[in-house]
Protein backbone atom coordinates (compact mmCIF):
# COMPACT_ATOMS: atom_id res chain seq x y z
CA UNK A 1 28.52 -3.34 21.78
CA UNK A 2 24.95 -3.59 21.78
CA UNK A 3 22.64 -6.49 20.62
CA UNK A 4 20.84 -6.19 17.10
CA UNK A 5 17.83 -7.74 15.74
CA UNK A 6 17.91 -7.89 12.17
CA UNK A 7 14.21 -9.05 10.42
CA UNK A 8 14.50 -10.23 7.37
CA UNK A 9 17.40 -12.12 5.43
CA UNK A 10 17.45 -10.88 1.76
CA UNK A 11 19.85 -9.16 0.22
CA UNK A 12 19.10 -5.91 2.39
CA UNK A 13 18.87 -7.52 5.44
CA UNK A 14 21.56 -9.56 5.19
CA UNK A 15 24.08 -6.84 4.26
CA UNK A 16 22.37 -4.58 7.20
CA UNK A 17 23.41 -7.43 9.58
CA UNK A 18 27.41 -7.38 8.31
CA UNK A 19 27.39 -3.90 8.38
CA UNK A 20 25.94 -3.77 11.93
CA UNK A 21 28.47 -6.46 12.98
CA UNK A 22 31.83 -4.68 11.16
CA UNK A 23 30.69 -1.93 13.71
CA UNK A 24 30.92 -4.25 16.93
CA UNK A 25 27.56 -4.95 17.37
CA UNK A 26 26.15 -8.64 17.90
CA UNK A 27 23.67 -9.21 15.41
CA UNK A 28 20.91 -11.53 14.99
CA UNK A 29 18.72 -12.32 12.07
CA UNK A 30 15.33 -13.45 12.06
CA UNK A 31 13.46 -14.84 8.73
CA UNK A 32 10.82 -17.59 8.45
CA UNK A 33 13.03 -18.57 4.96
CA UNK A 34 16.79 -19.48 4.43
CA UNK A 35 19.23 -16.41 3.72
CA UNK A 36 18.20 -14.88 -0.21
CA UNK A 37 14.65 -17.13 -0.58
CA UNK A 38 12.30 -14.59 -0.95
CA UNK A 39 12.51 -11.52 -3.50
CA UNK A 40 16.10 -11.67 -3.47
CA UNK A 41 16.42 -15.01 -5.13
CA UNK A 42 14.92 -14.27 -8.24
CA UNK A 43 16.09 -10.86 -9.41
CA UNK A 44 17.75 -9.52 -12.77
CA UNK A 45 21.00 -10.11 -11.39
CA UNK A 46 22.48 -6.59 -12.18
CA UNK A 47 23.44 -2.98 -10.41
CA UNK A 48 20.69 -1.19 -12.32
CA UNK A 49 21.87 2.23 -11.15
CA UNK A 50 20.82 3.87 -14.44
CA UNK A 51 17.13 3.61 -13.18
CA UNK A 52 17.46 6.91 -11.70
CA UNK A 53 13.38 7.77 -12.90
CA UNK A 54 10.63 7.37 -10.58
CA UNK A 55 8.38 4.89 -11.82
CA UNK A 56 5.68 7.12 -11.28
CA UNK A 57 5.76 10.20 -13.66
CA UNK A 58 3.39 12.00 -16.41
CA UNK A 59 5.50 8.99 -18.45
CA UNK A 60 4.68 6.06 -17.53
CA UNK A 61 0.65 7.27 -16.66
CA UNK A 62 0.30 7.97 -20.40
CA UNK A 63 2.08 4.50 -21.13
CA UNK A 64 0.08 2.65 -18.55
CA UNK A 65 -3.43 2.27 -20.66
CA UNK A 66 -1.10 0.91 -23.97
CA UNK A 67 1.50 -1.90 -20.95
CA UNK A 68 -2.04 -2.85 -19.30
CA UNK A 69 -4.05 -3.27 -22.18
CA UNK A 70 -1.09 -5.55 -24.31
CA UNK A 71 -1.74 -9.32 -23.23
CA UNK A 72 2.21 -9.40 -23.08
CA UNK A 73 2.64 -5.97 -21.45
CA UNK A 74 4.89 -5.24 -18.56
CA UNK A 75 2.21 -3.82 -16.12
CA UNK A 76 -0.48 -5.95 -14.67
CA UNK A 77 -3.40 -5.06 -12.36
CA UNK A 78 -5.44 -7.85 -11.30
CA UNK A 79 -9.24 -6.88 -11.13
CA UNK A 80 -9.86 -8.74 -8.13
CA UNK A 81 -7.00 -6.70 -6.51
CA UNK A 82 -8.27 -3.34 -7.12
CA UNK A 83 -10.50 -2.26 -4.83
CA UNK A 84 -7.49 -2.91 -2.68
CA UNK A 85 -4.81 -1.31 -4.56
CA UNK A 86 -7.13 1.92 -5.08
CA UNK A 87 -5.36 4.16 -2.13
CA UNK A 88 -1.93 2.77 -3.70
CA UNK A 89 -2.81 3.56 -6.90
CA UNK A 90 -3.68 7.70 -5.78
CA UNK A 91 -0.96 8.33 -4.02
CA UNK A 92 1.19 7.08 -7.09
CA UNK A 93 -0.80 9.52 -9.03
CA UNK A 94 -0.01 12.15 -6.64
CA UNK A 95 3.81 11.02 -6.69
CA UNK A 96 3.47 11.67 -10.48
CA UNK A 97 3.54 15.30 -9.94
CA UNK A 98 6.86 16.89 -11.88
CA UNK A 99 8.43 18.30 -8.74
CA UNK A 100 8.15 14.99 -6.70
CA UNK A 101 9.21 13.03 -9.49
CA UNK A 102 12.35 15.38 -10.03
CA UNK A 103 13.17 15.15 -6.31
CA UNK A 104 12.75 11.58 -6.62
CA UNK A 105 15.32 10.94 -9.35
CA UNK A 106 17.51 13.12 -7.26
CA UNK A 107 17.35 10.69 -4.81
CA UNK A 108 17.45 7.57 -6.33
CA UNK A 109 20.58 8.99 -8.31
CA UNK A 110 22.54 9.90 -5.29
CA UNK A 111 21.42 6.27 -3.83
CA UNK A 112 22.60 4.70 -7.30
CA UNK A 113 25.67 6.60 -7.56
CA UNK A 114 26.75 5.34 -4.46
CA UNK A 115 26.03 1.69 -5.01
CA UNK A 116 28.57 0.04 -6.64
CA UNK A 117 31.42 1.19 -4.92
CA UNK A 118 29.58 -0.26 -1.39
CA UNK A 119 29.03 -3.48 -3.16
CA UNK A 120 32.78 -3.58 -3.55
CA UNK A 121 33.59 -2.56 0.07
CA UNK A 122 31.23 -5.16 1.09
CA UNK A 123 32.34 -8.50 -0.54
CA UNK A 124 35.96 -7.06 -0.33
CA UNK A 125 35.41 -7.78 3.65
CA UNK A 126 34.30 -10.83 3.26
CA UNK A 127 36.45 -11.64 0.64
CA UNK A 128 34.28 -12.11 -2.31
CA UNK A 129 34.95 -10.30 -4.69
CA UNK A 130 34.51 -12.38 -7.34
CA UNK A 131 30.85 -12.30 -6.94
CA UNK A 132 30.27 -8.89 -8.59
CA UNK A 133 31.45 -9.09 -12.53
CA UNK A 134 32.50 -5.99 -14.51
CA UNK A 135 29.64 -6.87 -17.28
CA UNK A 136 28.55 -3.41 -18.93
CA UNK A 137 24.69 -3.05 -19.43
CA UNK A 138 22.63 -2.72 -23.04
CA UNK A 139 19.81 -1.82 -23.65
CA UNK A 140 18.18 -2.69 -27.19
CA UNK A 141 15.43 -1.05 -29.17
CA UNK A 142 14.29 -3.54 -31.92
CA UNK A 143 12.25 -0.35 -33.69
CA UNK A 144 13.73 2.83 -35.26
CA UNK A 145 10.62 4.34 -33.91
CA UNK A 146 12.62 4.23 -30.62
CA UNK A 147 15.34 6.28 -31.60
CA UNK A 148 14.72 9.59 -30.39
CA UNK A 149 13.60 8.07 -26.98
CA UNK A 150 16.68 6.68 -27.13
CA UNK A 151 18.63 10.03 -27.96
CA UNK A 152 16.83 11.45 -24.99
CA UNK A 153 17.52 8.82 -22.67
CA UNK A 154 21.15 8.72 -23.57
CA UNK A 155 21.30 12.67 -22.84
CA UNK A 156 19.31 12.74 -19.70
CA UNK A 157 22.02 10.24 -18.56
CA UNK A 158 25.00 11.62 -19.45
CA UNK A 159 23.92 15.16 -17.50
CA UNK A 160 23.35 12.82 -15.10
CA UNK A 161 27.24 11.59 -15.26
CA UNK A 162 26.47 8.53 -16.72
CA UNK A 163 28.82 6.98 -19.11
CA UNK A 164 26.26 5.59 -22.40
CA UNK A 165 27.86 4.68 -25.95
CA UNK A 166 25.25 4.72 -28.63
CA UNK A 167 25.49 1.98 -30.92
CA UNK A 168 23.89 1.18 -34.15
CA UNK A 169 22.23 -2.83 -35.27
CA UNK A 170 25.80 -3.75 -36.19
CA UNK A 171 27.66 -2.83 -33.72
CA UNK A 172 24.90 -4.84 -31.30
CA UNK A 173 25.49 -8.28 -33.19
CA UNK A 174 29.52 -7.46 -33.06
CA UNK A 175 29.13 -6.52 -29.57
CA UNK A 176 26.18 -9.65 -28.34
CA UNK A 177 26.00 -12.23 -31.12
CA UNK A 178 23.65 -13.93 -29.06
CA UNK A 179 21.11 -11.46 -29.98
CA UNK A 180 18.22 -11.80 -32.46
CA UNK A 181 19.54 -10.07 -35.79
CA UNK A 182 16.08 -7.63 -36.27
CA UNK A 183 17.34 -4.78 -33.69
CA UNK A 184 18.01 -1.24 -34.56
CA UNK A 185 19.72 0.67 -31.88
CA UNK A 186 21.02 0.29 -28.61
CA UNK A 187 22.70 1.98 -25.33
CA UNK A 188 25.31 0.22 -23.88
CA UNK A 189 26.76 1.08 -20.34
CA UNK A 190 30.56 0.57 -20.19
CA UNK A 191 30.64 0.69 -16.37
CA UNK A 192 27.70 -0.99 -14.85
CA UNK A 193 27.91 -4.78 -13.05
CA UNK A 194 26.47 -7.69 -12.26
CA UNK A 195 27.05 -10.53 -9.72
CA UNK A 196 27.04 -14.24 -10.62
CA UNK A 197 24.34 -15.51 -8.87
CA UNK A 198 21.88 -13.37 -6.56
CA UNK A 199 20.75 -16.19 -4.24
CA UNK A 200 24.28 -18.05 -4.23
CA UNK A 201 25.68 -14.31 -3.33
CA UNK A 202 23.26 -13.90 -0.24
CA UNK A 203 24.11 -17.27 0.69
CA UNK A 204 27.78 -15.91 0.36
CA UNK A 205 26.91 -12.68 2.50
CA UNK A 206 25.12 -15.50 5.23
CA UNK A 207 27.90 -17.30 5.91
CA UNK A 208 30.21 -14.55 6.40
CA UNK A 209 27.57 -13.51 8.80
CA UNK A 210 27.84 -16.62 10.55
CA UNK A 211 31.47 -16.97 10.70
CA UNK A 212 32.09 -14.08 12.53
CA UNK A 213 29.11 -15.08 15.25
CA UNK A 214 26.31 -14.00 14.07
CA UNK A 215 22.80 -15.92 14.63
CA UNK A 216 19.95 -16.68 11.69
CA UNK A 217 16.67 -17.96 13.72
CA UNK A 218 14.50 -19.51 11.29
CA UNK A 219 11.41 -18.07 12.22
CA UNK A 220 8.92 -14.91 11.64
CA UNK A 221 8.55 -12.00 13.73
CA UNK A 222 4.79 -11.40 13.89
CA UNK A 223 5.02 -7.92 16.25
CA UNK A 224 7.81 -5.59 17.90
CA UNK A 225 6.94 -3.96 21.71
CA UNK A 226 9.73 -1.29 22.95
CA UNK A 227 10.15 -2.43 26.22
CA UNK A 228 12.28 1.23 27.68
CA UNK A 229 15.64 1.56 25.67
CA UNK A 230 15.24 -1.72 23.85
CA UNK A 231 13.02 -3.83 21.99
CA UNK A 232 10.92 -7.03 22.56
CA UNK A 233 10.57 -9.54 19.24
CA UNK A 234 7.05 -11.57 19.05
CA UNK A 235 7.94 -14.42 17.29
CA UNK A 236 7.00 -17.59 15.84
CA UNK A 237 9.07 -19.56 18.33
CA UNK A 238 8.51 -17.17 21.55
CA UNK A 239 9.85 -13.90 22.60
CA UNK A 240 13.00 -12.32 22.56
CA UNK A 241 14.26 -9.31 23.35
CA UNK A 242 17.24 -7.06 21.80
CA UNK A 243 18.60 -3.35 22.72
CA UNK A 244 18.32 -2.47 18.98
CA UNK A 245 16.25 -3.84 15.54
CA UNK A 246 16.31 -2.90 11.95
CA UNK A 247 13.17 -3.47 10.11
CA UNK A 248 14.07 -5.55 6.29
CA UNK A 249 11.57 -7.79 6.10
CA UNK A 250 10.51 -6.72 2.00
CA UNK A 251 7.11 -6.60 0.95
CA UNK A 252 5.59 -7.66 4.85
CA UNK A 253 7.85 -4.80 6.41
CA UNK A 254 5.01 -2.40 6.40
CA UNK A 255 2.73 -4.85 8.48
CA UNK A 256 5.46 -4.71 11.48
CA UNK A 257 5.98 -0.77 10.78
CA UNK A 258 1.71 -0.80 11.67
CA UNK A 259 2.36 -2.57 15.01
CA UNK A 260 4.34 0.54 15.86
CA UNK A 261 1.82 3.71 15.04
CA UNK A 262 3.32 4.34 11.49
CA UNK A 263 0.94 3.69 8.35
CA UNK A 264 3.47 3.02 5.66
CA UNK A 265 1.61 2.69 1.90
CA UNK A 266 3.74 -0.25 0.63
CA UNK A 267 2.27 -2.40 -2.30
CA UNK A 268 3.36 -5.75 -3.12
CA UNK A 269 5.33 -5.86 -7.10
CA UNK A 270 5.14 -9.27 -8.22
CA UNK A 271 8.30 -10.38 -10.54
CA UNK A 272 8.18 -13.15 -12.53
CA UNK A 273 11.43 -14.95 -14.07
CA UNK A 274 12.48 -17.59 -16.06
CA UNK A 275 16.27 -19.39 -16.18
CA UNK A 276 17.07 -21.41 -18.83
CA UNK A 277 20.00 -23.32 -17.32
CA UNK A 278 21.33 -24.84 -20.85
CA UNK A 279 21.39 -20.74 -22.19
CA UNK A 280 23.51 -19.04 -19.86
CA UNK A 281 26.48 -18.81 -22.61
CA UNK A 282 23.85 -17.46 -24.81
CA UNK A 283 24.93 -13.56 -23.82
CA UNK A 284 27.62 -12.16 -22.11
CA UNK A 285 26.54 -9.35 -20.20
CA UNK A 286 22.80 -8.03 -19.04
CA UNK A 287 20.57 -7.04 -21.92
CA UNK A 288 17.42 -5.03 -21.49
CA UNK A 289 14.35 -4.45 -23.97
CA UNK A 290 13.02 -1.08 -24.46
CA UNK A 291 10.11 -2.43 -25.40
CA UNK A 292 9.45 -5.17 -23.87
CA UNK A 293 10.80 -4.23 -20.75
CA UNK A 294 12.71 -7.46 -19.57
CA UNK A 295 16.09 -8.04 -18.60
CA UNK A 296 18.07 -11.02 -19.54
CA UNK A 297 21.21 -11.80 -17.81
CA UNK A 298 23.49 -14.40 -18.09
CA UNK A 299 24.66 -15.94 -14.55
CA UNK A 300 26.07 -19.24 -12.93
CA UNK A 301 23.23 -20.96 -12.90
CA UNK A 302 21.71 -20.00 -16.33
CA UNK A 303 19.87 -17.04 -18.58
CA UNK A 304 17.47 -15.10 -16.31
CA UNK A 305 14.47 -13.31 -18.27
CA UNK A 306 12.82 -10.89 -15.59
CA UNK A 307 9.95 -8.39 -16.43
CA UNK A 308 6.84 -7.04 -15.51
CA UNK A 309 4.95 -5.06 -12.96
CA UNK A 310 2.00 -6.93 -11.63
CA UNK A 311 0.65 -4.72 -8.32
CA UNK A 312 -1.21 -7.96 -6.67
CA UNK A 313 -0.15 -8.34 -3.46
CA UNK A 314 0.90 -11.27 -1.28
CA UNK A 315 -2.18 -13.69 -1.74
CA UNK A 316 -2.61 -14.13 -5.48
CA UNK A 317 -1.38 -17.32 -6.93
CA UNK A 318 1.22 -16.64 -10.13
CA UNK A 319 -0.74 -16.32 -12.73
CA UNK A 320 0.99 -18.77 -16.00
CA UNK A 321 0.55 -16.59 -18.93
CA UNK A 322 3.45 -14.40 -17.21
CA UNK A 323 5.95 -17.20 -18.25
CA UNK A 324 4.55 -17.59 -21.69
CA UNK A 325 4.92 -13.94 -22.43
CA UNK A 326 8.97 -14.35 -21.13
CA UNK A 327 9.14 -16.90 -23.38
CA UNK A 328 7.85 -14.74 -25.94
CA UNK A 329 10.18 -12.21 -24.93
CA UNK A 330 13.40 -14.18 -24.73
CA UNK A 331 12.40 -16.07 -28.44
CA UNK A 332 12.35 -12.45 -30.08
CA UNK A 333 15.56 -11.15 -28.68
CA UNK A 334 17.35 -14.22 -28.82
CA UNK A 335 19.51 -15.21 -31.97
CA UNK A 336 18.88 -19.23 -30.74
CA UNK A 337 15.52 -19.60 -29.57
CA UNK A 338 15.85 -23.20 -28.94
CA UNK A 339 15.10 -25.14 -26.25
CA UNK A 340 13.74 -22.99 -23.44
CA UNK A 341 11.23 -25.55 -22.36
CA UNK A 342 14.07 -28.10 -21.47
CA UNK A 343 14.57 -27.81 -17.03
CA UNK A 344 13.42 -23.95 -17.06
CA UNK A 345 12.32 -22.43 -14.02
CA UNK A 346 9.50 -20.63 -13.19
CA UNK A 347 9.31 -18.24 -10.19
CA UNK A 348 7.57 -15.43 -9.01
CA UNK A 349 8.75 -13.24 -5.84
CA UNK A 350 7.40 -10.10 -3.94
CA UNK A 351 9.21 -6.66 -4.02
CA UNK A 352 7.97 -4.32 -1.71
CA UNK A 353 6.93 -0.74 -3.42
CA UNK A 354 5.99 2.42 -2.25
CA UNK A 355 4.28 4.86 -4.36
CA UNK A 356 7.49 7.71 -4.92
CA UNK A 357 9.82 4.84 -5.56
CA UNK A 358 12.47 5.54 -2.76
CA UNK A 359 13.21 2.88 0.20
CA UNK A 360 12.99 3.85 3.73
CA UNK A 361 16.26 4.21 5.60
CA UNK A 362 15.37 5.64 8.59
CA UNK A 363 14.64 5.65 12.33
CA UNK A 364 10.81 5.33 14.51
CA UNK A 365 10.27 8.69 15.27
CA UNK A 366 9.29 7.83 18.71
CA UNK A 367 11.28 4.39 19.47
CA UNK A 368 14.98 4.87 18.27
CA UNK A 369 15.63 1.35 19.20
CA UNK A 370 13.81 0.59 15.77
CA UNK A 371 15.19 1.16 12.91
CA UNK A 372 13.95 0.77 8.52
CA UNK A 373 15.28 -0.47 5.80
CA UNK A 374 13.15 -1.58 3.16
CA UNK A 375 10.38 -0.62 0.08
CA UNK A 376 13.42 -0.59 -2.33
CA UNK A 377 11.11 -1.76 -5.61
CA UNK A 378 13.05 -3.46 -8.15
CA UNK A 379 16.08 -1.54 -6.77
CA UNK A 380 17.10 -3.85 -4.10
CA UNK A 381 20.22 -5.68 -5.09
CA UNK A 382 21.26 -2.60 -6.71
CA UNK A 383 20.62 -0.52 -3.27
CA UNK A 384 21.12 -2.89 -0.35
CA UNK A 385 25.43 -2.25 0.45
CA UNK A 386 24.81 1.32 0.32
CA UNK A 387 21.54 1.45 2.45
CA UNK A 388 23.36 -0.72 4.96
CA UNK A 389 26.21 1.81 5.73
CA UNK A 390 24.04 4.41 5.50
CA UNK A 391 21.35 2.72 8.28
CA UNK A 392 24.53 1.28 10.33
CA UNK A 393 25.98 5.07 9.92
CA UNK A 394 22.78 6.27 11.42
CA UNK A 395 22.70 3.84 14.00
CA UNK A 396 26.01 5.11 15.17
CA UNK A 397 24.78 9.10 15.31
CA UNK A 398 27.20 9.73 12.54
CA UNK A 399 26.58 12.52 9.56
CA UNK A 400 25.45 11.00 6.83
CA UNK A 401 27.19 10.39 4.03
CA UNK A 402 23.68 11.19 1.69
CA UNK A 403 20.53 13.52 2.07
CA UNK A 404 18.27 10.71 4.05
CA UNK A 405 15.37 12.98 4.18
CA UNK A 406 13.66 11.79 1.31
CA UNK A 407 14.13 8.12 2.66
CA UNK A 408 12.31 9.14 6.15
CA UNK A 409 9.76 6.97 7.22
CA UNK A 410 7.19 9.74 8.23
CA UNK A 411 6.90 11.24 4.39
CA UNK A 412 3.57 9.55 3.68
CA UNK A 413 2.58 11.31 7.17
CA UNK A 414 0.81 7.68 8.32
CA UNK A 415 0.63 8.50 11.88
CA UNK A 416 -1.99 6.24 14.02
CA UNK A 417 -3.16 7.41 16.89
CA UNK A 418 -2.25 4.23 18.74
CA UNK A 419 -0.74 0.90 17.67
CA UNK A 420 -2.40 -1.74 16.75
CA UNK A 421 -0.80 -5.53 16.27
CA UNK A 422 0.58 -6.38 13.06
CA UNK A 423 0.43 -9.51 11.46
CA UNK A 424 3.62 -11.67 10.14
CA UNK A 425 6.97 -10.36 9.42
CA UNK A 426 9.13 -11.82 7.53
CA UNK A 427 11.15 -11.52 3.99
């Protein structure tokens, strides 16, 4: 048994930890917020594992000019921010290139195809089943414009072994009566999930972690030192030293990754989300919008609207037309428009991206005792059980299960010639 540092308690970390600790290990988290209070308490709520596309390809670049331009687009790129996001911004052009991006969606589908059935390894352990729902997934088109993108989508899927019904405006109001009448088409996913609640469900995950003896310290790790076969944690509240840690810490992962030689190009996705608490009978399973490219779901504690990409970075206050546009969203798909200014919350989180749109799962090339796990986009929920058995697999010198090579933490070849301190650490 050997003592584990896990940084970072969102949805990744947190399964990382149980993982680590179903192996024998004793495991101990570090995050300067509760269990699920950063990125992971505001997501979409779903297993997207149909997203098997790179978001950057030939695609989306010809899209961008039209999302950026639309005051109620999905992509936003703060002036202000440029200048800083420039480097970002040309190695996702260079991602972009057709054989990355189809080596990409190889990856991401092998990753996606394996998610679901880790989710229900993991809560069956802990014995929460009930936390991931059987929903089915549809996605609406509310022009007939969209209908051969939609033909092509639904084929690229099913080659993919996807399971997509294609069904026409009346079969969406027979099938979602919640739904605005003025759609024309949809795909709807028989097999893909949800769970009830992403933050009560990390909670969930915490407090299995605890029962069984593991520690959360309330408190960032600002630098890791490998002190011979182990590892020494700078934190907020002093040092402490473990034989082993895992790197989970979202969108400031990168900063801790510096610390240790390794130049990881990880941008900050803002996501923005409204819940409507009196609306979460108003669908019964995830809906997404083609066009406007937000997800509502239906959970526990209300309708969720999620959308856009906004590459800002950590600093940036929310900016309030965000929640207007989901508003503006929600009213057009929505059969019942009513009432979402009554107790609505507004919230805005950080998902950490890298430019080829595959995490890292991997381990320092030069310190084994530290290990990655993060840079999973807007993939995390969907991602996290899987890339925990597939880290605590690698921990353990076993085969993997998956190709990790394209989740290596070297591919962006960041090398520095000598470490320099990073700053805070924390998810």
């Amino acid at each position: 048994m050997s003592r584990i540092a896990v940084i970072g308690a969102g949805v990744v970390g947190m399964t990382a930890a149980l993982a680590l600790q179903r192996r024998g290990h004793a495991v101990s988290v570090f995050d300067p917020k509760g269990p699920g209070e950063g990125a992971s308490y505001g997501n979409a709520g779903f297993l997207a594992t149909e997203l098997i596309d790179p978001l950057a390809s030939p695609v989306s670049l010809r899209q961008a000019p039209r999302l950026w331009f639309d005051p109620h687009g999905a992509l936003a790129l703060p002036a202000r921010y440029l200048p800083r996001l420039a480097p970002w911004l040309a190695r996702f052009l260079a991602a972009a290139r057709p054989g990355q991006v189809e080596s990409g969606r190889r990856a991401l589908a092998s990753l996606n195809g394996a998610a679901v059935d880790a989710w229900r390894r993991c809560l069956a352990d802990i014995g929460a089943e009930h936390e991931l729902v059987a929903s089915g997934y549809l996605q609406v088109w509310a022009s007939a414009r969209g209908r051969a993108d939609a033909r092509a989508r639904m084929d690229a899927l099913r080659r993919w072994g996807h399971e997509v019904e294609w069904l026409e405006a009346a079969e969406l109001r027979a099938l979602e009566p919640g739904l605005s009448g003025m759609l024309s088409h949809g795909l709807y996913f028989p097999g893909a999930h949800q769970v009830r609640d992403p933050y009560a469900l990390v909670r969930r995950l915490a407090e299995a972690f605890e029962a069984r003896g593991g520690e959360l310290h309330r408190t960032g790790v600002n630098r890791l030192a490998p002190q011979g076969d182990g590892v020494r944690l700078h934190t907020d509240d002093g040092v402490r030293d473990a034989e082993r840690a895992v790197v989970a810490a979202g969108a400031w992962s990168h900063r801790l990754a510096a610390g240790l030689g390794l130049s990881i190009p990880l941008e900050t996705e803002r996501g923005y989300h409204l819940t409507l608490p009196g609306h979460g009978r108003a669908l019964s399973r995830p809906v997404g919008s083609a066009e406007r490219r937000c997800v509502l779901t239906p959970m526990s504690c209300g309708l969720r609207i999620v959308g856009f990409t906004e590459l800002g970075g950590l600093a940036l206050p929310p900016r309030a037309r965000r929640y207007a546009s989901l508003r503006r969203h929600a009213a057009a798909l929505l059969r019942d428009p009513t009432g979402f200014g009554d107790g609505a919350e507004e919230w805005m989180g950080f998902r950490p991206t890298l430019p080829d749109s595959l995490p890292v799962i991997d381990v320092h090339p030069d310190h084994p005792a530290v290990a990655f796990a993060f840079g999973h986009q807007h993939l995390g929920l969907t991602q996290a059980a899987i890339t925990a058995e597939l880290l605590a697999a690698r921990l353990a010198g076993e085969p993997p299960v998956l190709d990790l090579a394209p989740f290596r933490v070297t591919r962006f070849a960041g090398r520095r010639s000598a470490p320099r301190e990073a700053c805070r650490g924390g998810a």
